[in-house]
PDB file of N, CA and C in Angstrom:
ATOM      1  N   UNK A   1     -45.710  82.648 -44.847  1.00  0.00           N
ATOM      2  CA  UNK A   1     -45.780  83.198 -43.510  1.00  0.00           C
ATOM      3  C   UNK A   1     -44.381  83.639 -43.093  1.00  0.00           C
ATOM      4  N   UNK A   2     -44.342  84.721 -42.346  1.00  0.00           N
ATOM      5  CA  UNK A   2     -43.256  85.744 -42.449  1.00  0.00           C
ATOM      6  C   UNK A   2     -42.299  84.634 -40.532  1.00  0.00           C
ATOM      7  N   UNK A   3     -40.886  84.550 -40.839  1.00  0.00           N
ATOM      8  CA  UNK A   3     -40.551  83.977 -39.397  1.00  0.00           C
ATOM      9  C   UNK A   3     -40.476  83.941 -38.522  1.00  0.00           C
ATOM     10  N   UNK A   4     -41.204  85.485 -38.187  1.00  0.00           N
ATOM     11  CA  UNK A   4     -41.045  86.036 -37.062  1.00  0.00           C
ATOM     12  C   UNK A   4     -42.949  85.844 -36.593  1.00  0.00           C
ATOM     13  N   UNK A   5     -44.056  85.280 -37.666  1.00  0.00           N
ATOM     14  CA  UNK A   5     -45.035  84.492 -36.972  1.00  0.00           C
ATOM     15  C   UNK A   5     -45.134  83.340 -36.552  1.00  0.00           C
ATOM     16  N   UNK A   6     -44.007  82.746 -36.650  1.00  0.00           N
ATOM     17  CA  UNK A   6     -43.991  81.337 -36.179  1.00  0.00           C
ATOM     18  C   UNK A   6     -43.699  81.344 -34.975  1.00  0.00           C
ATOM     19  N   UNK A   7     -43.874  80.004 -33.982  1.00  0.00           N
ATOM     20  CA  UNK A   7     -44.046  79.400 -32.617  1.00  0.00           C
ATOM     21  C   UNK A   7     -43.290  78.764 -32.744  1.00  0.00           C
ATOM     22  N   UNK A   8     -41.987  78.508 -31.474  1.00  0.00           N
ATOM     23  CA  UNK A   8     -40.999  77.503 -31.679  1.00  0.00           C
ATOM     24  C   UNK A   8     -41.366  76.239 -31.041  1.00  0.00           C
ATOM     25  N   UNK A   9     -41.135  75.200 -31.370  1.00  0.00           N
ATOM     26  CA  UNK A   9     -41.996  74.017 -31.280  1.00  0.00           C
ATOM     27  C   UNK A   9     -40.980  73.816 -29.753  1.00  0.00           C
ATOM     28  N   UNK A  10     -41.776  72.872 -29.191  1.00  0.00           N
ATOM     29  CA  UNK A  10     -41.063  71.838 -27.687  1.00  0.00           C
ATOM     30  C   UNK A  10     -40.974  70.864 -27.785  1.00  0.00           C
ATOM     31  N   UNK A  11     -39.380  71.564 -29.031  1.00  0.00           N
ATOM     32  CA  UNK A  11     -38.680  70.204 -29.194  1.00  0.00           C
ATOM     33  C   UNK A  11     -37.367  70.320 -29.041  1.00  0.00           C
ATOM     34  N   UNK A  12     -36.798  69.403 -28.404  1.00  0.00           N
ATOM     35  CA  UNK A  12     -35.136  69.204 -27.943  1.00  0.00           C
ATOM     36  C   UNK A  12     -34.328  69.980 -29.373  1.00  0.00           C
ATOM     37  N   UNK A  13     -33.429  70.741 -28.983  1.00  0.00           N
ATOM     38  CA  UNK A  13     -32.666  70.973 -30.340  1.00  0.00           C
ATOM     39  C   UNK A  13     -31.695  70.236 -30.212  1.00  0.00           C
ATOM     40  N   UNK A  14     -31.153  69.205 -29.749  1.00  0.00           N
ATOM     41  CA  UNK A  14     -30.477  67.815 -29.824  1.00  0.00           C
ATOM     42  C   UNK A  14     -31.074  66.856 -30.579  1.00  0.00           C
ATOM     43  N   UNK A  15     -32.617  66.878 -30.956  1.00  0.00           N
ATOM     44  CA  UNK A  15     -33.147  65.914 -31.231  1.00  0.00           C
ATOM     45  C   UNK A  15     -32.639  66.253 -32.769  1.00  0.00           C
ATOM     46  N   UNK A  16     -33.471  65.165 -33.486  1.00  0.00           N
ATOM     47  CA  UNK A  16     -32.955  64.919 -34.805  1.00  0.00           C
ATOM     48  C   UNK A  16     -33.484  65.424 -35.774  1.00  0.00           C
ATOM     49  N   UNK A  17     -33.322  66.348 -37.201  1.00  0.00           N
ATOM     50  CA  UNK A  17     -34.052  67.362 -38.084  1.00  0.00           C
ATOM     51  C   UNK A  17     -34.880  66.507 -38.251  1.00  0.00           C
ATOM     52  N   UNK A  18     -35.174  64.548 -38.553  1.00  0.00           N
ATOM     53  CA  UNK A  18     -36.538  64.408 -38.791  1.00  0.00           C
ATOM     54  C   UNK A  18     -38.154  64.336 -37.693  1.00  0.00           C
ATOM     55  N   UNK A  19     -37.703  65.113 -36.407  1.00  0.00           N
ATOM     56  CA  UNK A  19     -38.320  65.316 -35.581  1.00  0.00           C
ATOM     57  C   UNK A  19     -39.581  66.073 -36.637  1.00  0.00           C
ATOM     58  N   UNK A  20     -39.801  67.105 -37.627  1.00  0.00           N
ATOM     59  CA  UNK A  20     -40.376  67.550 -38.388  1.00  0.00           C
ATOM     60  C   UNK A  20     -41.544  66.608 -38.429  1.00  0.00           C
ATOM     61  N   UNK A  21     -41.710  65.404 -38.923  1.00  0.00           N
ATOM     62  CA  UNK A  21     -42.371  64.823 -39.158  1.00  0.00           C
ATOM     63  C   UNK A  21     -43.551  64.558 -38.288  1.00  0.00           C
ATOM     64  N   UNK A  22     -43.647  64.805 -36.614  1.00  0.00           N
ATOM     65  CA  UNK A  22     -44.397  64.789 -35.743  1.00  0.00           C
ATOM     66  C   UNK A  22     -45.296  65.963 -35.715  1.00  0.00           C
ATOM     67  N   UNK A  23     -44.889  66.743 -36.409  1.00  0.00           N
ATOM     68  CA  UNK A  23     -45.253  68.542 -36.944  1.00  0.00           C
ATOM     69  C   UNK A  23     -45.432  68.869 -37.950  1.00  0.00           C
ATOM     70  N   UNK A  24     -46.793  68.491 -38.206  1.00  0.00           N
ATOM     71  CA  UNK A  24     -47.010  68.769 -39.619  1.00  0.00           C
ATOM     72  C   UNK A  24     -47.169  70.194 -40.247  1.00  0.00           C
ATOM     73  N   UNK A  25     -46.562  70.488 -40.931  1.00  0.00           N
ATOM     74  CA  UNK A  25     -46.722  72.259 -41.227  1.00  0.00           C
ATOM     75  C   UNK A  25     -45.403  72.773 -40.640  1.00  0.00           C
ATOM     76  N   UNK A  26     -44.721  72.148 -40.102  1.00  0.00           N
ATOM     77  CA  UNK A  26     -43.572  72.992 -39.251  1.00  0.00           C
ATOM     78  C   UNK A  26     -42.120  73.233 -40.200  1.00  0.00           C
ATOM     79  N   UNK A  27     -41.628  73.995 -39.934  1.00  0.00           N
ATOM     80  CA  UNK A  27     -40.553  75.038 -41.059  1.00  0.00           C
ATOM     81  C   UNK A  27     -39.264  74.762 -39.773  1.00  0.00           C
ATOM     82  N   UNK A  28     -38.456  74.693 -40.398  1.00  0.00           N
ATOM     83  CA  UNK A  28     -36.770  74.856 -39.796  1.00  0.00           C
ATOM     84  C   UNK A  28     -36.011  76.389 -39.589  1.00  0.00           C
ATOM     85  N   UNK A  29     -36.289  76.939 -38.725  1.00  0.00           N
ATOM     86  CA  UNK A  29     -36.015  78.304 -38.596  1.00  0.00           C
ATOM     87  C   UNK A  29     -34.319  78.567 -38.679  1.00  0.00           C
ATOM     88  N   UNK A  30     -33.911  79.398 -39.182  1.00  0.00           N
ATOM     89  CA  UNK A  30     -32.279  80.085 -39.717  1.00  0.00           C
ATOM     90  C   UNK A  30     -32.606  81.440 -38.872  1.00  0.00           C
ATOM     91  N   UNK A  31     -32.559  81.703 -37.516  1.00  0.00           N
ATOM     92  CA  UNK A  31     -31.757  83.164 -37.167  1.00  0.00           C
ATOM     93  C   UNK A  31     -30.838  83.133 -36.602  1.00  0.00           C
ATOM     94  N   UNK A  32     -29.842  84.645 -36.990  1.00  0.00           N
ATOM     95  CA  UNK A  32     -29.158  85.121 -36.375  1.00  0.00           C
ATOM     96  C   UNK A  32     -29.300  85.819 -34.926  1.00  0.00           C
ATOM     97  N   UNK A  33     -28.161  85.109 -34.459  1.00  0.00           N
ATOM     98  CA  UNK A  33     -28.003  85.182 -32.804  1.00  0.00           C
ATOM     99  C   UNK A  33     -27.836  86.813 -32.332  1.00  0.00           C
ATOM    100  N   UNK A  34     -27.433  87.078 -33.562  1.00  0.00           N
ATOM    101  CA  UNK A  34     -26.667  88.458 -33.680  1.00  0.00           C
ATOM    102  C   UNK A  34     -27.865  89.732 -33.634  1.00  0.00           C
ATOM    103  N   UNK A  35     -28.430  89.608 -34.580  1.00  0.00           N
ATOM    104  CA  UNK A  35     -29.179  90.751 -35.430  1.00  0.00           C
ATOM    105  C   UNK A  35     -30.563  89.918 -34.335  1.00  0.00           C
ATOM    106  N   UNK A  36     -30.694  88.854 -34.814  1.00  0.00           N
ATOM    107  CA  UNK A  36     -32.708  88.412 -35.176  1.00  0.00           C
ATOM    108  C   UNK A  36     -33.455  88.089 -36.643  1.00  0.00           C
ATOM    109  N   UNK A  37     -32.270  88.622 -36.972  1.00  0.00           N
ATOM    110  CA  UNK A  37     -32.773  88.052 -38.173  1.00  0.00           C
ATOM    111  C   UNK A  37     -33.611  86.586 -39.171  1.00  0.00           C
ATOM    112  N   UNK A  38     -34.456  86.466 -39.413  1.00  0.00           N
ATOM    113  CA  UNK A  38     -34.571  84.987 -39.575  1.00  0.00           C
ATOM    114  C   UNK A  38     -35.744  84.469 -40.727  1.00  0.00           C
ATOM    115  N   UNK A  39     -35.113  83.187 -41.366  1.00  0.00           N
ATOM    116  CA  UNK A  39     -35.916  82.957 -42.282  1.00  0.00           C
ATOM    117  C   UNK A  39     -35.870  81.310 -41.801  1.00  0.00           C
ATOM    118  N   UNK A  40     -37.266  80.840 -43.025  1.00  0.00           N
ATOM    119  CA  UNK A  40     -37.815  79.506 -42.265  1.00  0.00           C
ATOM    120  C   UNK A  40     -37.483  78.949 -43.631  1.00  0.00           C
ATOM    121  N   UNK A  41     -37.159  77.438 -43.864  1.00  0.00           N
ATOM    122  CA  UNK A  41     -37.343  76.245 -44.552  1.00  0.00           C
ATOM    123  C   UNK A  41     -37.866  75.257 -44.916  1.00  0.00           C
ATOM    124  N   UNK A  42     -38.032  74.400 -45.157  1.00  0.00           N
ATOM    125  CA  UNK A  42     -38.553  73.283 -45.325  1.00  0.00           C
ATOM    126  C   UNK A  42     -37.915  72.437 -44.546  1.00  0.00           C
ATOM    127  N   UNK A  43     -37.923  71.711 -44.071  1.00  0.00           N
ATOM    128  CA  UNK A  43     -37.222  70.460 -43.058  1.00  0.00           C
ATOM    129  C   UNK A  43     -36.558  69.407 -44.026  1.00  0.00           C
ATOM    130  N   UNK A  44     -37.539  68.780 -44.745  1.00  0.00           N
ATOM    131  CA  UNK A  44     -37.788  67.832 -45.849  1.00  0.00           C
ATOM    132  C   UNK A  44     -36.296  68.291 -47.175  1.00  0.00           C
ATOM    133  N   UNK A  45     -36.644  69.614 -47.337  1.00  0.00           N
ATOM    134  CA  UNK A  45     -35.645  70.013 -48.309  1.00  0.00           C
ATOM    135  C   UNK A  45     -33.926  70.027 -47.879  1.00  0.00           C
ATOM    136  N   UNK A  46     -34.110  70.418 -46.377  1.00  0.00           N
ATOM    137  CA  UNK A  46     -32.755  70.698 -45.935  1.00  0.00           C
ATOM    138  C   UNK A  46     -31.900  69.021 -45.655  1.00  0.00           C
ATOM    139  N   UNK A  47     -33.323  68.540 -45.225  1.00  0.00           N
ATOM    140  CA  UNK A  47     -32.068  67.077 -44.567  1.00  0.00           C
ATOM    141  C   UNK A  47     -31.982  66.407 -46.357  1.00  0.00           C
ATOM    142  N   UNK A  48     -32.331  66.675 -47.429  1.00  0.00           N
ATOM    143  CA  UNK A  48     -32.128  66.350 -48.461  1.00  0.00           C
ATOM    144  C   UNK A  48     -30.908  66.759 -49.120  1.00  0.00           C
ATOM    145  N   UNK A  49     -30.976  68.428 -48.402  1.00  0.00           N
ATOM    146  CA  UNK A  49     -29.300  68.844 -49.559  1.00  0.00           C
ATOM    147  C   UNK A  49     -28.404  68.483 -48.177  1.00  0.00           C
ATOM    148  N   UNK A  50     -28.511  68.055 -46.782  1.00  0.00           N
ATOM    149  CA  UNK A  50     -27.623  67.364 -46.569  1.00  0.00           C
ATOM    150  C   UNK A  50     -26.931  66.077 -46.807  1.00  0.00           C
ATOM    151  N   UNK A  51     -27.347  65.403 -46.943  1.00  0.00           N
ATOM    152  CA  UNK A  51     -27.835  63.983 -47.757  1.00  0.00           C
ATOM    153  C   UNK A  51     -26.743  64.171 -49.240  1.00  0.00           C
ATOM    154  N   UNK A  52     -27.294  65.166 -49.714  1.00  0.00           N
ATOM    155  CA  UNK A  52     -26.705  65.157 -51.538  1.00  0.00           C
ATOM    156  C   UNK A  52     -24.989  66.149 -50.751  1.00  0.00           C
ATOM    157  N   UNK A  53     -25.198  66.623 -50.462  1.00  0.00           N
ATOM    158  CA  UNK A  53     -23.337  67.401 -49.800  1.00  0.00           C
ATOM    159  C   UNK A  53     -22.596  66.450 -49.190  1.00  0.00           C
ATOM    160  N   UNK A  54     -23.550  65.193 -48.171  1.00  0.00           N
ATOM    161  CA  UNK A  54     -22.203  64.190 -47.328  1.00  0.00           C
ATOM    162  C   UNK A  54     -22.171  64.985 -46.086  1.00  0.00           C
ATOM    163  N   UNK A  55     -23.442  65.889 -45.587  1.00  0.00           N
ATOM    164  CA  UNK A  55     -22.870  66.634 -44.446  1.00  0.00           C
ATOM    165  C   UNK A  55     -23.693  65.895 -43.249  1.00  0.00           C
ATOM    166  N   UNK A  56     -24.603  64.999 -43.530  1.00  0.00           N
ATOM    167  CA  UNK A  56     -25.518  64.937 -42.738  1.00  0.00           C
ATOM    168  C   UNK A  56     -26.610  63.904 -43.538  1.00  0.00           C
ATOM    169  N   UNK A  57     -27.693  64.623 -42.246  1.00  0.00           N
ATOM    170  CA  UNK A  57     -28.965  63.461 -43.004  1.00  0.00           C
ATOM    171  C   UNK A  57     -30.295  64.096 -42.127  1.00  0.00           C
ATOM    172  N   UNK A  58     -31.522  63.471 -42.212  1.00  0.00           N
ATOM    173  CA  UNK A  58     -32.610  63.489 -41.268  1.00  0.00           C
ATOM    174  C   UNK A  58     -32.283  63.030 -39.734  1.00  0.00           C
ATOM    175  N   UNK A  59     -31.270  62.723 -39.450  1.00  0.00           N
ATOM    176  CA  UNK A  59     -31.071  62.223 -38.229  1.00  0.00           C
ATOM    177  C   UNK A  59     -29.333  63.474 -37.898  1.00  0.00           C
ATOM    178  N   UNK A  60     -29.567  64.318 -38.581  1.00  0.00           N
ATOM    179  CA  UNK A  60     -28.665  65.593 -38.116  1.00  0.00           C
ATOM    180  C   UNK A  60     -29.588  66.454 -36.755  1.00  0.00           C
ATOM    181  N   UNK A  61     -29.176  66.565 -35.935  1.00  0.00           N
ATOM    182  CA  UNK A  61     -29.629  67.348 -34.992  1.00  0.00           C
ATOM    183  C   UNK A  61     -30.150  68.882 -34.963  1.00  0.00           C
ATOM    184  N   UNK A  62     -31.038  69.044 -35.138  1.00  0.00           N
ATOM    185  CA  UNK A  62     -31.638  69.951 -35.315  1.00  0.00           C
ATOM    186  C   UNK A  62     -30.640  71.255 -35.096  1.00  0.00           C
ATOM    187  N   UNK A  63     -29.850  71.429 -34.131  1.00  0.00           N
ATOM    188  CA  UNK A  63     -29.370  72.817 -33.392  1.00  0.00           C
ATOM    189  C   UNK A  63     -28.154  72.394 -34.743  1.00  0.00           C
ATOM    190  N   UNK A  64     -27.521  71.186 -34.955  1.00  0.00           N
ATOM    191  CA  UNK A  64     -25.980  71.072 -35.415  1.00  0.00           C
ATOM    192  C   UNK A  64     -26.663  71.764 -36.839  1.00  0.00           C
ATOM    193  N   UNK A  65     -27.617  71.889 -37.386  1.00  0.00           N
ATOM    194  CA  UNK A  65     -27.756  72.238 -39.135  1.00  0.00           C
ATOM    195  C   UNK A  65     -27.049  73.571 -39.109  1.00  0.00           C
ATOM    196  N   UNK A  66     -27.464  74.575 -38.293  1.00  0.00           N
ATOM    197  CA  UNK A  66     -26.390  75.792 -38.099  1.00  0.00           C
ATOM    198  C   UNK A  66     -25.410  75.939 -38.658  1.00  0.00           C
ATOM    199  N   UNK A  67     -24.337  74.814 -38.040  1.00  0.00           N
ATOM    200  CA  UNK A  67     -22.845  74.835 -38.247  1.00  0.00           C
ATOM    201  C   UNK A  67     -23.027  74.673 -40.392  1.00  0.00           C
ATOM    202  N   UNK A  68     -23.683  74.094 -40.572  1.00  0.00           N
ATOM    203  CA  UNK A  68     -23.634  74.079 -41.932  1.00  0.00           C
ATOM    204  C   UNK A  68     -23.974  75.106 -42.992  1.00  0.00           C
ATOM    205  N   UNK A  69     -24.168  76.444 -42.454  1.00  0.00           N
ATOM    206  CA  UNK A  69     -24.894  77.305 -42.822  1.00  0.00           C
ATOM    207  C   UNK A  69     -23.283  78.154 -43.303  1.00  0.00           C
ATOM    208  N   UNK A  70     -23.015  78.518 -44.651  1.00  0.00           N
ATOM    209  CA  UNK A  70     -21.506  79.152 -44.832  1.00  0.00           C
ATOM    210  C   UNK A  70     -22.027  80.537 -45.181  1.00  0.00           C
ATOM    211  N   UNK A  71     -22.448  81.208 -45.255  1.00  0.00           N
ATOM    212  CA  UNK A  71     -23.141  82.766 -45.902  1.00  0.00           C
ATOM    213  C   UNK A  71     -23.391  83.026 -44.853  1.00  0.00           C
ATOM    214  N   UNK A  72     -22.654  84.791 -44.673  1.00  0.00           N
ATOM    215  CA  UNK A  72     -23.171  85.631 -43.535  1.00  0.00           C
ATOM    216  C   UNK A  72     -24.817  86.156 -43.534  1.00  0.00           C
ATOM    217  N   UNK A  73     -24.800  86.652 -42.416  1.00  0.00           N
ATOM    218  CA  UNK A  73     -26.291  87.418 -41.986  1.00  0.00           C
ATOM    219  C   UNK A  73     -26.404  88.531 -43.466  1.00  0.00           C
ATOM    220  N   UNK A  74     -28.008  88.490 -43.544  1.00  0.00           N
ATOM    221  CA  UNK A  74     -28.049  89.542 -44.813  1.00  0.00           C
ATOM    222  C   UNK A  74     -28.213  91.210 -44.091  1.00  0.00           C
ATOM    223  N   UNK A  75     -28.440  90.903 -42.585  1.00  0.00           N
ATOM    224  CA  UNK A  75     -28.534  92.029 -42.218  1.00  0.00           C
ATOM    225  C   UNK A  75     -27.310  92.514 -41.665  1.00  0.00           C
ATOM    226  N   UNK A  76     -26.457  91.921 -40.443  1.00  0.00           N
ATOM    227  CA  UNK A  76     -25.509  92.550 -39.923  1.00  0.00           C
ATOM    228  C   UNK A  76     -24.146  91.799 -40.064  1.00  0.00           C
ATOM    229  N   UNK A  77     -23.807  90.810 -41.441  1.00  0.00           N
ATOM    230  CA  UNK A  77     -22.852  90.326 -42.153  1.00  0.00           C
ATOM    231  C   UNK A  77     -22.000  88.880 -40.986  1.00  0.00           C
ATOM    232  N   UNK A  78     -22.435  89.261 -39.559  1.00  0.00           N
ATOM    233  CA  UNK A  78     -22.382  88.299 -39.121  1.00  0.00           C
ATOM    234  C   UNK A  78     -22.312  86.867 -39.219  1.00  0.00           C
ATOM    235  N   UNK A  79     -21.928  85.791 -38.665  1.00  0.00           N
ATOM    236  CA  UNK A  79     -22.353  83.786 -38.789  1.00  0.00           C
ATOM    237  C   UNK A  79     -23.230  83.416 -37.551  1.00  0.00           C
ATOM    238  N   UNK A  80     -23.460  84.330 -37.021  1.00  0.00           N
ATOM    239  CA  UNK A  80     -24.097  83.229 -35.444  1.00  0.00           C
ATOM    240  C   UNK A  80     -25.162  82.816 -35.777  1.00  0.00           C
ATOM    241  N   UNK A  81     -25.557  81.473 -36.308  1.00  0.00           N
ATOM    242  CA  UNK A  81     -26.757  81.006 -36.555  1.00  0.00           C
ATOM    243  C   UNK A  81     -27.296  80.267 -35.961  1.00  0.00           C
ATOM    244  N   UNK A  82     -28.349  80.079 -35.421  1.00  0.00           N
ATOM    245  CA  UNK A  82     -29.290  79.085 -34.633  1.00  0.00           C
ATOM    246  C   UNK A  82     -30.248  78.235 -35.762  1.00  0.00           C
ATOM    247  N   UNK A  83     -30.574  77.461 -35.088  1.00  0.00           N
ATOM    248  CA  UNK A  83     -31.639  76.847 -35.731  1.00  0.00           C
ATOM    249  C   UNK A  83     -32.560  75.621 -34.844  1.00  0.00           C
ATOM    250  N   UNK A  84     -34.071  76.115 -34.994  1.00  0.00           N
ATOM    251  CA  UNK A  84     -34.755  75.547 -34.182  1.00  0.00           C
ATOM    252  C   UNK A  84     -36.222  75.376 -35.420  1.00  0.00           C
ATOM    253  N   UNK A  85     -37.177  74.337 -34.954  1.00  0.00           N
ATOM    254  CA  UNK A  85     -38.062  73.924 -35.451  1.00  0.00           C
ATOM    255  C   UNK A  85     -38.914  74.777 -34.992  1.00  0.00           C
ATOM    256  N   UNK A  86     -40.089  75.211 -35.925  1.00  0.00           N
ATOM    257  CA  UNK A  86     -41.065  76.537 -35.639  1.00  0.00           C
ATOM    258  C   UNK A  86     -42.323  75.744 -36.736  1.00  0.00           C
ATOM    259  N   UNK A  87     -43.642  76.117 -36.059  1.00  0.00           N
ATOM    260  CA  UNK A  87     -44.911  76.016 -36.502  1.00  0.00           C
ATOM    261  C   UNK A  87     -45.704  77.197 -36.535  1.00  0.00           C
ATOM    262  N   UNK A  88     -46.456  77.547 -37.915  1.00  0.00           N
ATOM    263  CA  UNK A  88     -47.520  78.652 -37.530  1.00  0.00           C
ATOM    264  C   UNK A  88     -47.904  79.055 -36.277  1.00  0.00           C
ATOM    265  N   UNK A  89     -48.052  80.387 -35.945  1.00  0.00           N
ATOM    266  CA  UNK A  89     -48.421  80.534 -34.295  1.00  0.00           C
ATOM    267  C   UNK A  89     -50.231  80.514 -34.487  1.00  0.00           C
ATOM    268  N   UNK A  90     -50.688  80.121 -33.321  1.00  0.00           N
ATOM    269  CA  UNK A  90     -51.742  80.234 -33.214  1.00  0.00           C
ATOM    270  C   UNK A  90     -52.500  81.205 -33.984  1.00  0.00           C
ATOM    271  N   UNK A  91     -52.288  82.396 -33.745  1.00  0.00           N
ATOM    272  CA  UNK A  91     -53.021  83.390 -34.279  1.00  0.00           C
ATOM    273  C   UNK A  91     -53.344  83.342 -35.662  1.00  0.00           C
ATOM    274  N   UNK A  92     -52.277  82.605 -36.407  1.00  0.00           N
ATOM    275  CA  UNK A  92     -52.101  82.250 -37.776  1.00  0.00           C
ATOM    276  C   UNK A  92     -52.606  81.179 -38.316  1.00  0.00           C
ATOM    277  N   UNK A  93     -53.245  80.710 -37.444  1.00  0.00           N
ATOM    278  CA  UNK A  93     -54.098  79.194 -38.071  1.00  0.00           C
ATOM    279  C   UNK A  93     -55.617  79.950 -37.923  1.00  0.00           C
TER     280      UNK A  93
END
C-alpha cells in the first residue's frame, strides 16, 4: 500500500515507536517536510536496527526516529524528515 493511502494514527508523536503494537497493521511513516514525499516501514524492523546501531530502542519516540534518518529526500535532495505512525485508510480495508 502506497503512503500516501495511509491514515495517521491519534497517536502522540512523543509517545514511544512501540506504541505500534496497539495498531495492528500500522507502518512508521518517513516524509519529507519539504517535498511530501513519503514512504512507510515496519515499526518492528526500525526499533530493531535501532537497537543493533546503539541509537535507540522501542521506547525511541516516535517523532525523535527522524533525527536518525542520514540520506537526503529522493525527490528534492533535502533532510526535513518527519515521522509519524500511519494505518491503512479506511477506504483500503
Amino acid at each position: 500500500m502506497a503512503a500516501h493511502e495511509m491514515e495517521v494514527l491519534a497517536v502522540n508523536t512523543h509517545a514511544p515507536l512501540a506504541s505500534w503494537r496497539a495498531h495492528p497493521g500500522s507502518r512508521l511513516r518517513l516524509h519529507c517536510a519539504a517535498c511530501s514525499w513519503a514512504k512507510t516501514y515496519d515499526p518492528a524492523r526500525i526499533a530493531e536496527r535501532l537497537v543493533v546501531k546503539k541509537l535507540g530502542s522501542s521506547m525511541t519516540p516516535i517523532a525523535a526516529v527522524a533525527r536518525h534518518v542520514a540520506w537526503p529526500c529522493p525527490r528534492c535532495r533535502r533532510m526535513r524528515w518527519v515521522t509519524t505512525l500511519v494505518e491503512p485508510g479506511r477506504a483500503a480495508r
